[in-house]
C-alpha atoms as a PDB file:
ATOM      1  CA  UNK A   1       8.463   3.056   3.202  1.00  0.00           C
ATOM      2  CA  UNK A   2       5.162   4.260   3.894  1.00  0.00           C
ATOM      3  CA  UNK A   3       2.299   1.713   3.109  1.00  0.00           C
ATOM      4  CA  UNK A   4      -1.222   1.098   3.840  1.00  0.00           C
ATOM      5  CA  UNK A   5      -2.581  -1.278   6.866  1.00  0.00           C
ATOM      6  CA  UNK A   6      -5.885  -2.149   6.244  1.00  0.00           C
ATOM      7  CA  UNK A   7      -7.504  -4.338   9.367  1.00  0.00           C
ATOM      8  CA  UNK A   8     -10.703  -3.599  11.335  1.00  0.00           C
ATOM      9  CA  UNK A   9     -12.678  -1.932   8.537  1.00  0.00           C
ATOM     10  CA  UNK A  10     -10.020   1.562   8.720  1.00  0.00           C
ATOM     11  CA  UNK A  11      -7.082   2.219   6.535  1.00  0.00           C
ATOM     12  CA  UNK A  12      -4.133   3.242   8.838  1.00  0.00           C
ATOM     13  CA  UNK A  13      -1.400   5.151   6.692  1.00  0.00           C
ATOM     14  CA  UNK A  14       1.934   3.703   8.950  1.00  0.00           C
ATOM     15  CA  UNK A  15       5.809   2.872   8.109  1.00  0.00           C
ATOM     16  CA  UNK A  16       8.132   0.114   9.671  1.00  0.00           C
ATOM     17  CA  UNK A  17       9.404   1.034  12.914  1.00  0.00           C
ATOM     18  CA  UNK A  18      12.892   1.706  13.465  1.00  0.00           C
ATOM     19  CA  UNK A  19      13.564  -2.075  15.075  1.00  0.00           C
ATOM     20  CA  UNK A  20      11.558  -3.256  11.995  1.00  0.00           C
ATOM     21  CA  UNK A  21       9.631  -5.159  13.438  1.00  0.00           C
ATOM     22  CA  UNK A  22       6.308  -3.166  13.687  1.00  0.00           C
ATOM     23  CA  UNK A  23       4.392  -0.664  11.643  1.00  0.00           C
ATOM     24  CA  UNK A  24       3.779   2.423  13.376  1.00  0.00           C
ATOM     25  CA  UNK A  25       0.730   5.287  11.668  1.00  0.00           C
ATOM     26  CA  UNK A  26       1.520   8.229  11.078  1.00  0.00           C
ATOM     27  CA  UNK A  27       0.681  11.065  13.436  1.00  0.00           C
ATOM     28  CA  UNK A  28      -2.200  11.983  11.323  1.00  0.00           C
ATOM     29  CA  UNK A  29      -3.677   9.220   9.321  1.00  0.00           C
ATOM     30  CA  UNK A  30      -7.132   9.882  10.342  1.00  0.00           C
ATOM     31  CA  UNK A  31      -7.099  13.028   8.262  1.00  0.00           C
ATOM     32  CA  UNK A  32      -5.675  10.621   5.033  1.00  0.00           C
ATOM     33  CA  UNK A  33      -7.889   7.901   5.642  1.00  0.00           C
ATOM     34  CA  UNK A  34     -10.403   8.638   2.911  1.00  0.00           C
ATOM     35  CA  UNK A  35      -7.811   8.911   0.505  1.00  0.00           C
ATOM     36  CA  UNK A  36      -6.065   5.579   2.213  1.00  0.00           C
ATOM     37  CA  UNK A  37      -9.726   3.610   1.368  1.00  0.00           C
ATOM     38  CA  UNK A  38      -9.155   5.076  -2.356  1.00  0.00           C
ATOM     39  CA  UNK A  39      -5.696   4.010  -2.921  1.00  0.00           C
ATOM     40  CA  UNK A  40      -6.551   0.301  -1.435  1.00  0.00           C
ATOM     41  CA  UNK A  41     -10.019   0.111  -3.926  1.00  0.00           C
ATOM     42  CA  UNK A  42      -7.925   1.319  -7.018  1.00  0.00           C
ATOM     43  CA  UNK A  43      -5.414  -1.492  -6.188  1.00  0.00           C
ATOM     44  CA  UNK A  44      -8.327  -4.113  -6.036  1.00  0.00           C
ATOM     45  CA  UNK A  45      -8.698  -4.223  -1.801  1.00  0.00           C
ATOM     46  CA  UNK A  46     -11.564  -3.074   0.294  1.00  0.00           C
ATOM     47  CA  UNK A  47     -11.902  -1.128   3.692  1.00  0.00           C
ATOM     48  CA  UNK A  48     -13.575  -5.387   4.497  1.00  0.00           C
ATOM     49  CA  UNK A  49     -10.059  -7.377   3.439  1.00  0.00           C
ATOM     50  CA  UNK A  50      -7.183  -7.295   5.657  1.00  0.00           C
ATOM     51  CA  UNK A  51      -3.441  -6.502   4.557  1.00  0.00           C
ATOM     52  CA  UNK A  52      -0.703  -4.343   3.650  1.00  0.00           C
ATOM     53  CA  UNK A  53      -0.952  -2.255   0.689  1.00  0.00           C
ATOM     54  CA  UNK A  54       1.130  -0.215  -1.685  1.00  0.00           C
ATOM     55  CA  UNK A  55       0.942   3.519  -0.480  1.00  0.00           C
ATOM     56  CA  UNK A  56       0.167   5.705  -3.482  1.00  0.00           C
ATOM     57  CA  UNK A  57       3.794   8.795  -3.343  1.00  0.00           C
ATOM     58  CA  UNK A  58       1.208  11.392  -3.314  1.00  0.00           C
ATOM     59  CA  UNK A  59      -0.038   9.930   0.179  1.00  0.00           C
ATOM     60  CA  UNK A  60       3.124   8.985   1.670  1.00  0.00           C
ATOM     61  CA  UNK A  61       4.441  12.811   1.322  1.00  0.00           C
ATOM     62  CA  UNK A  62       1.629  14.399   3.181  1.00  0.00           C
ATOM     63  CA  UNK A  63       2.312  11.414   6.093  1.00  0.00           C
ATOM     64  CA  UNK A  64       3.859  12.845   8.962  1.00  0.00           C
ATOM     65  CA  UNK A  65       5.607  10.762  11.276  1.00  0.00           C
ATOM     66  CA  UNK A  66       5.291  10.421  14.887  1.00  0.00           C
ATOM     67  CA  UNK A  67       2.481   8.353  15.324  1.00  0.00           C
ATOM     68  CA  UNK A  68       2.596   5.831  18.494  1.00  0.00           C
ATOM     69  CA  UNK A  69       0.843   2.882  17.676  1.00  0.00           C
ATOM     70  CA  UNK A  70      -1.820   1.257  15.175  1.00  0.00           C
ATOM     71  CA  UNK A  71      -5.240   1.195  16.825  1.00  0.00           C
ATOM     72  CA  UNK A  72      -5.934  -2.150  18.543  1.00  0.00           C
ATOM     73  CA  UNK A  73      -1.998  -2.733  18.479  1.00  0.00           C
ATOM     74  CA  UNK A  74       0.374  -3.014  16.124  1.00  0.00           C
ATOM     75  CA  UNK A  75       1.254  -5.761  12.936  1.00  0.00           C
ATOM     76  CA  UNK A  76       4.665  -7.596  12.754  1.00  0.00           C
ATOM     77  CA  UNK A  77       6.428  -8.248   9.425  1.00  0.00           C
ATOM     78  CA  UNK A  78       4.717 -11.983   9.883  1.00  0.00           C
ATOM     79  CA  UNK A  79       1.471 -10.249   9.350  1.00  0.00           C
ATOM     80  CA  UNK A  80       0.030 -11.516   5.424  1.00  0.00           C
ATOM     81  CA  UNK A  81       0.147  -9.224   2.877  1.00  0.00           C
ATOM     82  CA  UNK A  82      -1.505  -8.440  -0.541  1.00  0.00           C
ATOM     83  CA  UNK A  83       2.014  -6.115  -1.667  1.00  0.00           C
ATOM     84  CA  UNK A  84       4.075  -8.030  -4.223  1.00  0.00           C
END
């Protein structure tokens, strides 16, 4: 499940690693960040308030994997979120 990891004022579109334990972006979420910031201000979030959001299915299917790892690290599942 893809989702959106909003942290540091940028809107990372990443999934759960395999060990499920981390989130991991996906190879080319700079080019979908504009549409990330969107997604999180339609659900009520700013690019200024930390957590996990819902990724829209529109967004998810033009994520492609392979990304290495979140800018300034990565977030466990212990990490808060804002998604149900």
């Amino acid at each position: 499940m893809w989702v959106i990891d909003v942290r540091d004022c940028r809107a990372i579109v990443s999934r759960w690693a395999e060990d499920g334990l981390a989130l991991r972006p996906a190879a080319n979420w700079p080019e979908l960040e504009g549409e990330a910031i969107q997604a999180v201000c339609a659900q009520g979030g700013g690019i200024n308030i930390s957590g996990l959001y819902y990724c829209p299915l529109a967004l998810s299917r033009k994520a492609k994997d392979g990304g290495e790892q979140c800018p300034n690290g990565t977030r466990s599942k212990k990490s808060p979120t804002r998604m149900g």
